[in-house]
Structure formats: C-alpha cells, structure tokens
Protein backbone atom coordinates (compact mmCIF):
# COMPACT_ATOMS: atom_id res chain seq x y z
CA UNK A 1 -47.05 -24.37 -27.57
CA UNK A 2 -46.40 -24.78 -24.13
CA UNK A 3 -49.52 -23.12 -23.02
CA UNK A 4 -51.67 -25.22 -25.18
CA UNK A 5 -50.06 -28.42 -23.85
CA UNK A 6 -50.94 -27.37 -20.23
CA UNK A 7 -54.43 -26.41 -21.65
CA UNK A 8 -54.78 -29.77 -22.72
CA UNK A 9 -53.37 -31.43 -19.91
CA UNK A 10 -56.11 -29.57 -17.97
CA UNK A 11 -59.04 -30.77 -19.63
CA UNK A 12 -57.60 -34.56 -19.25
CA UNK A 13 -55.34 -34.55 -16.24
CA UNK A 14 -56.10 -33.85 -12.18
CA UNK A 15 -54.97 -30.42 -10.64
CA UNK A 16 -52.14 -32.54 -8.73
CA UNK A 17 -50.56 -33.43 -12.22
CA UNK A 18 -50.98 -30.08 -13.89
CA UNK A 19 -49.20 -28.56 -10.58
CA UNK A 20 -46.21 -30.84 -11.08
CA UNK A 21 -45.21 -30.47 -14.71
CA UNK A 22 -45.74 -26.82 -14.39
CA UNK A 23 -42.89 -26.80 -11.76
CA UNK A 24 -40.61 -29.20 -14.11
CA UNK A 25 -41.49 -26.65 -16.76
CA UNK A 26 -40.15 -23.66 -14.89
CA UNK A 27 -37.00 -25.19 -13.22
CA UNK A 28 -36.03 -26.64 -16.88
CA UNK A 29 -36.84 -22.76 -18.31
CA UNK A 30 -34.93 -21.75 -16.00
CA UNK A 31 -31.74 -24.16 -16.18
CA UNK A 32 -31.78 -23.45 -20.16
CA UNK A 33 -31.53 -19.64 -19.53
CA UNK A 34 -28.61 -20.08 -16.73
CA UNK A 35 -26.40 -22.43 -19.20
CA UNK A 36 -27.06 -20.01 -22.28
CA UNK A 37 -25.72 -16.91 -19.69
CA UNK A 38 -28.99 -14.92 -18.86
CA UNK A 39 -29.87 -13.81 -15.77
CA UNK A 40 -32.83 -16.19 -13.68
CA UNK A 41 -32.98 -15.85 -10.07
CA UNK A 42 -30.45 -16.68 -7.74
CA UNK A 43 -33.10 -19.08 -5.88
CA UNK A 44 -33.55 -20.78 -9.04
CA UNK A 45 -30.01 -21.74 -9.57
CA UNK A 46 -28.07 -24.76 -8.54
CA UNK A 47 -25.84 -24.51 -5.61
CA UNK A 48 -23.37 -27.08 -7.29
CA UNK A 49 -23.66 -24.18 -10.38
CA UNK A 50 -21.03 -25.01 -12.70
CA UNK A 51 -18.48 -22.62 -14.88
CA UNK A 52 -19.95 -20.10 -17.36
CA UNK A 53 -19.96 -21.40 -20.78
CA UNK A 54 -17.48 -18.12 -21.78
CA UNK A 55 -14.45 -18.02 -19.28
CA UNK A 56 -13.31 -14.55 -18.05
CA UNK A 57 -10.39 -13.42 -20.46
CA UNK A 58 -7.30 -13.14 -18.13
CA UNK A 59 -5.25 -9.77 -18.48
CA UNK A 60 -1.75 -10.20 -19.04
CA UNK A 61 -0.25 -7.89 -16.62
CA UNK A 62 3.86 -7.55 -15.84
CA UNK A 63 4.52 -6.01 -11.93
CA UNK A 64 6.89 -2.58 -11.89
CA UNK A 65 7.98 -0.74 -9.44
CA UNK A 66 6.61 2.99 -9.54
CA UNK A 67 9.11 5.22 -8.20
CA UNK A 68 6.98 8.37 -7.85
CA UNK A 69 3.63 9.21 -5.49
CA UNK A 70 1.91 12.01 -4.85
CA UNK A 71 -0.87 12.81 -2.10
CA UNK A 72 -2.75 14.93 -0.54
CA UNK A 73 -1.47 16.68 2.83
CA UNK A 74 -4.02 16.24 5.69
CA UNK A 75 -2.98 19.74 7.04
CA UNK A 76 -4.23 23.23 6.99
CA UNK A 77 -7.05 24.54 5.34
CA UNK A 78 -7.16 23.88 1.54
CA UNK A 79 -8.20 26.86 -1.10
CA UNK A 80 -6.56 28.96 -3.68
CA UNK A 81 -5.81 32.15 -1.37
CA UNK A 82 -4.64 29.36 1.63
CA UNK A 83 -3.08 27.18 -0.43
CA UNK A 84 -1.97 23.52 -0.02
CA UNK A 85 0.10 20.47 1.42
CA UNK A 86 1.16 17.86 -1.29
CA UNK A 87 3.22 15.04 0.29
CA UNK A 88 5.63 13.07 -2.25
CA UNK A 89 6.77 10.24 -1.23
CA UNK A 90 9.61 8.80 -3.93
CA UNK A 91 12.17 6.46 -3.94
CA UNK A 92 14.59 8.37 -5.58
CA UNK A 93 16.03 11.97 -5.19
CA UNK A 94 12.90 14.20 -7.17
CA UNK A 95 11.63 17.62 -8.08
CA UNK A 96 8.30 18.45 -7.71
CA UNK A 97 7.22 21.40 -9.68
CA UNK A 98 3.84 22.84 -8.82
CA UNK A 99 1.77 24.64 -11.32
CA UNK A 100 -1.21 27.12 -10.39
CA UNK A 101 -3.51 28.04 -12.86
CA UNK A 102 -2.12 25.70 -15.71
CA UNK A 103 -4.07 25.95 -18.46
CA UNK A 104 -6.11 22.92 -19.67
CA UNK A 105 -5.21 22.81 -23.62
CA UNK A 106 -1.74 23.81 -22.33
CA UNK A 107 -1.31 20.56 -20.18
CA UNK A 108 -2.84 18.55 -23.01
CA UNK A 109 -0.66 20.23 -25.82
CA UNK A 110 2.51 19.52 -23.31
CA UNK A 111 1.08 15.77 -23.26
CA UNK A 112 0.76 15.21 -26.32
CA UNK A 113 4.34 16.99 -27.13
CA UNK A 114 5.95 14.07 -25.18
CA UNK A 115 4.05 11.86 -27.12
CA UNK A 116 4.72 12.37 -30.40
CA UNK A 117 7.26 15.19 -30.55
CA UNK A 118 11.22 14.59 -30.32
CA UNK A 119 11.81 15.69 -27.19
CA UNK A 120 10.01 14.40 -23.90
CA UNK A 121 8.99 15.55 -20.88
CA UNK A 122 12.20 14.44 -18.53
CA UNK A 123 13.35 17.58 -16.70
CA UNK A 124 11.10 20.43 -14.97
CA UNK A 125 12.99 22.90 -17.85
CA UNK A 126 11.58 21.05 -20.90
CA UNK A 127 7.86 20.90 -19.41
CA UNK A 128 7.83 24.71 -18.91
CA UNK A 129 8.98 24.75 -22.46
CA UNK A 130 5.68 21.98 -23.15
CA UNK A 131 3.39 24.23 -21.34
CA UNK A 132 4.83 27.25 -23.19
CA UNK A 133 4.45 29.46 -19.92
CA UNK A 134 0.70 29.21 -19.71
CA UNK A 135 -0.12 28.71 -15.68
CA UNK A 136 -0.01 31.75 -13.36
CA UNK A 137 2.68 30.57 -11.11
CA UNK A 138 5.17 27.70 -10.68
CA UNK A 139 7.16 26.80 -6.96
CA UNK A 140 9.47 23.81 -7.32
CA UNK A 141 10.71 21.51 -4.29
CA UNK A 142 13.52 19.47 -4.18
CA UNK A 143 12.42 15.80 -2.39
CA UNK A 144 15.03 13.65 -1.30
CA UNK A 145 14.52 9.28 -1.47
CA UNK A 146 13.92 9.71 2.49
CA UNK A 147 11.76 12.12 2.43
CA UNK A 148 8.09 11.83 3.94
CA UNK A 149 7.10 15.35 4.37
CA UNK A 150 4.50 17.65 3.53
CA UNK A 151 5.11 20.16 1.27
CA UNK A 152 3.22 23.51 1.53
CA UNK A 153 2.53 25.37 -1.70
CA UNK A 154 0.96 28.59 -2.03
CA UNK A 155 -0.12 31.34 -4.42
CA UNK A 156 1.25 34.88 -4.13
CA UNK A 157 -1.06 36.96 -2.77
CA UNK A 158 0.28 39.65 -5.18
CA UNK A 159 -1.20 38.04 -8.26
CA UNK A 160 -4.48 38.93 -6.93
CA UNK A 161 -6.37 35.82 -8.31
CA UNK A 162 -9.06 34.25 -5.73
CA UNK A 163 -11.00 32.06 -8.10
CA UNK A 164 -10.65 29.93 -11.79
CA UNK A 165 -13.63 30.51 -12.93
CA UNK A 166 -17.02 29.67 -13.65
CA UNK A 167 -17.50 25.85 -15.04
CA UNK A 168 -16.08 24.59 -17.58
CA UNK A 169 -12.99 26.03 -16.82
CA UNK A 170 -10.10 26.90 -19.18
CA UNK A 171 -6.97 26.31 -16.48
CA UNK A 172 -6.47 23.48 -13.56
CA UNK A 173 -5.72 24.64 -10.29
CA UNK A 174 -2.74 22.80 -9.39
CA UNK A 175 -0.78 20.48 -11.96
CA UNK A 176 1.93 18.69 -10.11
CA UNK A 177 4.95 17.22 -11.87
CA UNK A 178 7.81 15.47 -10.19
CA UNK A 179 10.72 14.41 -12.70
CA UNK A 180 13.76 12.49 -11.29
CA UNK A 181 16.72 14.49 -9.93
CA UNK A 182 19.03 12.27 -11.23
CA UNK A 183 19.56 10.68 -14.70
CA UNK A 184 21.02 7.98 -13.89
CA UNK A 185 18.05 6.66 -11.76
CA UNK A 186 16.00 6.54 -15.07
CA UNK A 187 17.33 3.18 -16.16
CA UNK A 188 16.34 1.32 -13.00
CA UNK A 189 12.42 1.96 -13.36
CA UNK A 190 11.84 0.26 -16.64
CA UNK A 191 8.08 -1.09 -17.70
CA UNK A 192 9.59 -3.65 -19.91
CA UNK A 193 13.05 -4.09 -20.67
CA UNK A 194 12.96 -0.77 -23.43
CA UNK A 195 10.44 1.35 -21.23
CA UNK A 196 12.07 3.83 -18.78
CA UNK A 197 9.64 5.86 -16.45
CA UNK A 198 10.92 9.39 -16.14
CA UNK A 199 7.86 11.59 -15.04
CA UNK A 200 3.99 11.34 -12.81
CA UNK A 201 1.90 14.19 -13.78
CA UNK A 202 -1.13 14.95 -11.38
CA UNK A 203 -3.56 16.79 -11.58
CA UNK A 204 -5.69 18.27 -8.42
CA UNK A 205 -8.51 20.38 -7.74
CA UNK A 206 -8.37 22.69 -5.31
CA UNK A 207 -11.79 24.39 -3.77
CA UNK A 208 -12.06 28.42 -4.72
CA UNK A 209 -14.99 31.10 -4.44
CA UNK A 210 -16.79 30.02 -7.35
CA UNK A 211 -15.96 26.04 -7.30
CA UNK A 212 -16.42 24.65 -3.67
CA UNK A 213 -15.56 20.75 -4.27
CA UNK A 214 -13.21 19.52 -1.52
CA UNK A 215 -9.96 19.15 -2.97
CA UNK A 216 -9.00 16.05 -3.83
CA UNK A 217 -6.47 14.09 -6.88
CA UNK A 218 -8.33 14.38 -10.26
CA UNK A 219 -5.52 12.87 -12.71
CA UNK A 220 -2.24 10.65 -12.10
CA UNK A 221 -0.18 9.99 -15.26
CA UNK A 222 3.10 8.12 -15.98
CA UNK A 223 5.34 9.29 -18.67
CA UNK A 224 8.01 7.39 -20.13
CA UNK A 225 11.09 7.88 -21.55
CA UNK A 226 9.95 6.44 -25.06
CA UNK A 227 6.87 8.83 -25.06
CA UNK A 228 4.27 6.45 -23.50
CA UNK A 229 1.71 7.77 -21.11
CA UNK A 230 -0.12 5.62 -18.47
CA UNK A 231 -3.49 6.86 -16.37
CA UNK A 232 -2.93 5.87 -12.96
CA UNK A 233 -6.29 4.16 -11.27
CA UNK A 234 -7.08 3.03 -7.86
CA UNK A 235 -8.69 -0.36 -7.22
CA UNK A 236 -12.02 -0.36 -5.39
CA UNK A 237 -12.37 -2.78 -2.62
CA UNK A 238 -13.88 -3.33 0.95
CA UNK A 239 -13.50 -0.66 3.53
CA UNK A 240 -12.48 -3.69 5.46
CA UNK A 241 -9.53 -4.52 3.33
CA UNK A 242 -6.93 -2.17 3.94
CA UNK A 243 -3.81 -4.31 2.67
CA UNK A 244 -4.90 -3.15 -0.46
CA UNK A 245 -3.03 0.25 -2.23
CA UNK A 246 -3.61 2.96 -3.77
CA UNK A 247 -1.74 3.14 -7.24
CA UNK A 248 0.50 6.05 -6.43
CA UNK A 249 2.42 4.27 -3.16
CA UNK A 250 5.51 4.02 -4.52
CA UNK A 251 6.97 1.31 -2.25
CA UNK A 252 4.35 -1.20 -3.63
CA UNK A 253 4.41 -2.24 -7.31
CA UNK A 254 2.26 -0.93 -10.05
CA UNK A 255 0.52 -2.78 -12.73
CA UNK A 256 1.56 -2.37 -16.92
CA UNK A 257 0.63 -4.65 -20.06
CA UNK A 258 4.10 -6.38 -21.41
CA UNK A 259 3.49 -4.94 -24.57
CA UNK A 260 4.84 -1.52 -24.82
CA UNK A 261 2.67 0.61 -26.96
CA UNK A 262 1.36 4.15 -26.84
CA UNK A 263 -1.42 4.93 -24.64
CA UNK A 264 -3.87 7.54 -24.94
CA UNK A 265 -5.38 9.31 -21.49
CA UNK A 266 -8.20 7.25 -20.26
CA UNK A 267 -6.02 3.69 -20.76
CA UNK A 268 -5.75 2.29 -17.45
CA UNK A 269 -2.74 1.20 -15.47
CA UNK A 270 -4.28 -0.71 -12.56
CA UNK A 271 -2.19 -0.45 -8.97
CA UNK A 272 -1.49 -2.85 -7.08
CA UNK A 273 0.74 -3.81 -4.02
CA UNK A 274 3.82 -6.19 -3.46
CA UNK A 275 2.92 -9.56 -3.51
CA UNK A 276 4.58 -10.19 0.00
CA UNK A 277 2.43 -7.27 1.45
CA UNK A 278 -0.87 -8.31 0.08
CA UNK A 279 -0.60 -12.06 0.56
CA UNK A 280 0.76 -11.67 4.28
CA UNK A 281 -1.98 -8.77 4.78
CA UNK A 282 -5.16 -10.23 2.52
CA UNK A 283 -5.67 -13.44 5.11
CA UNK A 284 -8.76 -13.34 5.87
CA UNK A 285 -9.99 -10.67 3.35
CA UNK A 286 -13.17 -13.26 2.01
CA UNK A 287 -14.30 -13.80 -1.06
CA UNK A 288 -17.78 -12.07 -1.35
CA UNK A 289 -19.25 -15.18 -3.09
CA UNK A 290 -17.75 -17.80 -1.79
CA UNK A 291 -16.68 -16.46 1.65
CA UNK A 292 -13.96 -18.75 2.00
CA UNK A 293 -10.76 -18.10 -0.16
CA UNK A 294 -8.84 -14.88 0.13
CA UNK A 295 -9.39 -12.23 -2.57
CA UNK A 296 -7.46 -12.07 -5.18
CA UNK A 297 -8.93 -11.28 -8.53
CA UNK A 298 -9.79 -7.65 -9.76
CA UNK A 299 -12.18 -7.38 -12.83
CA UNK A 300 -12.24 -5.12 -15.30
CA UNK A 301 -13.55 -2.77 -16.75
CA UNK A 302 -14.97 -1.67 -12.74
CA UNK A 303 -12.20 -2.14 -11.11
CA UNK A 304 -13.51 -4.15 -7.79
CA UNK A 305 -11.40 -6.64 -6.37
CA UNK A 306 -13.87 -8.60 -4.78
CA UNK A 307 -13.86 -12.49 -6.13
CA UNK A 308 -11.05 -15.79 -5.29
CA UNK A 309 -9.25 -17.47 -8.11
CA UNK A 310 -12.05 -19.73 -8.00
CA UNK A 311 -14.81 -17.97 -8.02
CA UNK A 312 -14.25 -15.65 -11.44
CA UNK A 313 -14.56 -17.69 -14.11
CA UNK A 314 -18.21 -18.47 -11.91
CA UNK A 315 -19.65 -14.57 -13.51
CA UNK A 316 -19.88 -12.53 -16.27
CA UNK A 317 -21.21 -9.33 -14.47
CA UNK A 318 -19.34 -7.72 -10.76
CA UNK A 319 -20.98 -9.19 -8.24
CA UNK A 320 -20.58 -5.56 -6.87
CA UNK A 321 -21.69 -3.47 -9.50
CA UNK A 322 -23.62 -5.72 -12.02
CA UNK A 323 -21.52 -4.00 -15.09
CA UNK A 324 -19.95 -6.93 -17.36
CA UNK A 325 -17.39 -8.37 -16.79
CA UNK A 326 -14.45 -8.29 -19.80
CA UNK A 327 -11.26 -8.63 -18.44
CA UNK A 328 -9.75 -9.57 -14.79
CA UNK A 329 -5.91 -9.76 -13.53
CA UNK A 330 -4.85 -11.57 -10.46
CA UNK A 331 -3.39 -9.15 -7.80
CA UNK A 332 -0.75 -12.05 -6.61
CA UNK A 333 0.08 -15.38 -8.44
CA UNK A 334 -0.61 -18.12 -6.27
CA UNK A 335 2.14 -20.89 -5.64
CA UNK A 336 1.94 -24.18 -7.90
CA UNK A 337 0.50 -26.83 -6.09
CA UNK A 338 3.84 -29.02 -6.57
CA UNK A 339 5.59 -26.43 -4.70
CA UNK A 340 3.35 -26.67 -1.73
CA UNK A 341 3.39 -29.86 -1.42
CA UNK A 342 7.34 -29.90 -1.18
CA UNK A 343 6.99 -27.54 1.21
C-alpha cells in the first residue's frame, strides 16, 4: 500500500515532496520497529531512546562467603610425566586430595552419590569410597587457613603411564578435592541459613603426548552438606577491569539463589567480589554504553559485566556479545538515595 501511495504521489506531486514523505516514512518505520523491540540501526534511533517495553528480569542473588579456591601454580613445566603446582588458597584448615587418572563416569557416579545417596561427600575417606578406587593415583596435602603456597603434585614414574588417551577420553587427568579439616568449620559457611558448604571439586586438564592443550581449570563445583552441587563460573569483563574476581578467590564472596534446591552440573553460581573491594576498586571502570556510571550489572545467560544500573533495563541483547539478554544481577547494591543525602 505504501508503494502505491508514493506511486501516486509521483504522478501528482514534485520530486521535492516525494523526497520528504519518503524520509517521514522511513524514520516512522523505523521508530515502530525500535518500540516493538527489533533491531533498526543505531543511527536511526533516538539519542533520548527510552526503556524497552520488557524490563530485564532481575536475579535474586544472596552474597556467601566461599571458603575454598583452587588455582593453577605458575611454576615448572606442566605435563603428566612433570607433573604440577596447584595453589589452594582457603580460609580454613583443608585437605586437598589430588586424583590422577580419575575416571570420568567414576567422578560423575561419586557426584551424583552425594546427591541423592545418604551419605555425602564431606571427608577425603568417603570420596575414595564415591569414586570406588577408579583413578591411578591419589597424593593428599594438608593446607593450613594461612597458607599461600604452591603445592607440587606428581605421578610416580613407576606406574609407567605417559598419556590418557586418544579423545574422548574415559579418565580426567587431575580431579582435585579439598574437604575441610575440621568439622566444626562446616557450620560457618552456610548458603542459606540450612545450606552448609563442605567440599570444591575441580577438575583440570593437564597437557600429555597425545592431548597437547595447555593446562588450565576445566570444572569448579561446590558441594554441600544437604547434597546440593553448584558449578562455579567466572564473570567476563574488560581486561581493564581488574577489581573484578574470579569465582574461586576465597576472600571475596560468591554468588547463590536464596532458594536452596538441587542443582544439576551446568547450573551456574556466578562469582563475585566483596562489595567494599569492588566499589572502592570499580571507580572509574565505565559503562560501555553510557561511559559515565561505574559498572555494575552482569547479564545473564553470557556472563559480561559490562552495563550501569541505568543502562540495563536500556537492552535486550549484550552489548558485548549480541546473545539475549534473560536475566542480570547487580554485583554491589547501591546506597538509597536517602542515605546519601544524610551523609
């Protein structure tokens, strides 16, 4: 219909005329789109562009403290036959049990065990028992709540094994497990007020003859005390930014939904840092839309902490990554405006 009106207007109206309601007719197109949530051009939106119609859902999210990490040494040479530095860094006496060649159904049998069998996975005796023996060899380290140092494992050189395999492998190179030395320290790292954390599980690859990926972390669990599991993930964010964590630094806070419920591997457990830390730290960490306001939203399902407070409910895809926006948490509440004002 529209091209029949311009037709017309052709036959009965200057150039001059036709020229102008052509341009109405693609900056109203193009308006309609924007307020019914497609994508137009950013050149043909309004710089005073108001809210989307469909507000980001905000993720209810309760801060914890995590009192287990695990990372990568940065010494040595890393392989099977040389072996390699993990460095825990916990805030409570630990033991950190490192499995070689555990076996992958194993580790997901032993998961699964502490979810839904009577006993769970609190001591280093009663995941051996999950496991039921299947990894190739097993060195355990006691790690004290002041403790910041590497810790070399190796495998014996008499077991003769240089290699896991050709892909898809049956056993992980290195599962590493820390479990609190003390039982009385489970009580004082609760989720919500009936969730107790008890265990991190990690899982990392470590290069061999057949499989030359640097090493690196592939898994991070946390296991709780009423048979919960939650996946560890890192937050993505500017190179620039480095106030922000990683979610296995234990002096920083971690992340959790207030509703305790069982959680498959795969559900996320964003990290995130204390709010003194990140709000001290994040001055001057921009906004990459607004470039004015501190960031302090991370969206979900990506990950990317990249948008203000202001700024989120302005998208429904990452401005980073395009993918769609469902979910996004707030990585510090910001003070109510009555309070600053007393101030």
């Amino acid at each position: 219909m529209a091209a029949v009106f311009l037709i017309t207007l052709y036959e009965y109206s200057p150039l001059f005329y036709i020229t102008v309601i052509s341009l109405c007719f693609v900056v109203t197109a193009a308006m309609v789109l924007g307020w019914f949530g497609f994508d137009v051009p950013v050149i043909l939106r309004s710089s005073d562009e108001t809210e989307s119609v469909v507000p980001v859902p905000e993720k209810r999210m309760v801060q914890v403290t995590n009192p287990f990490a695990l990372e990568m040494g940065s010494s040595g040479v890393v392989s099977v036959t040389e072996g390699v530095s993990l460095l825990p860094c916990c805030l409570e006496p630990c033991v950190l049990s490192c499995y070689w060649g555990c076996g992958v159904h194993a580790l997901q049998g032993a998961l699964q065990t502490h979810q839904h069998g009577p006993s769970k996975l609190t001591t280093p005796h009663l995941f051996q028992e999950a496991l039921h023996f299947q990894y190739h060899h097993c060195q355990s380290f006691h790690i004290s709540g002041e403790d910041r140092e590497e810790h070399y494992t190796k495998m014996p050189a008499d077991l003769g094994i240089t290699d896991f395999g050709l892909l898809p492998r049956e056993r992980y190179p290195i599962v590493a497990v820390l479990t609190l030395a003390e039982s009385e320290a489970r009580d004082t790292y609760n989720i919500v007020s009936v969730t107790v954390l008890v265990a991190s599980v990690t899982v990392v690859h470590v290069p061999d003859d057949k499989y030359s990926l640097s090493a690196r972390i592939l898994f991070q669990y946390l296991l709780t005390a009423q048979g919960n599991m939650y996946e560890l993930k890192p937050l993505f964010m500017s190179a620039e930014n480095k106030g922000l964590s990683e979610a296995t630094d234990p002096d920083r806070s971690t992340e959790a939904p207030p509703e305790t419920q069982k959680r498959e591997p795969g559900k996320e457990m964003p990290g995130m840092e204390d709010e003194e830390d990140w709000s001290e730290e994040g001055k001057g960490k921009d906004c990459v839309v607004c470039q004015n306001e501190p960031v302090n939203r991370v969206l979900l399902p990506c990950r990317h902490a990249c948008v203000c407070d202001g700024c989120v409910h302005r998208f429904q895809h990452c401005p980073i990554c395009r993918a769609f926006v469902l979910e996004s948490f707030a990585l510090f509440q910001q003070p109510h405006m009555e309070e600053v004002e007393e101030e």
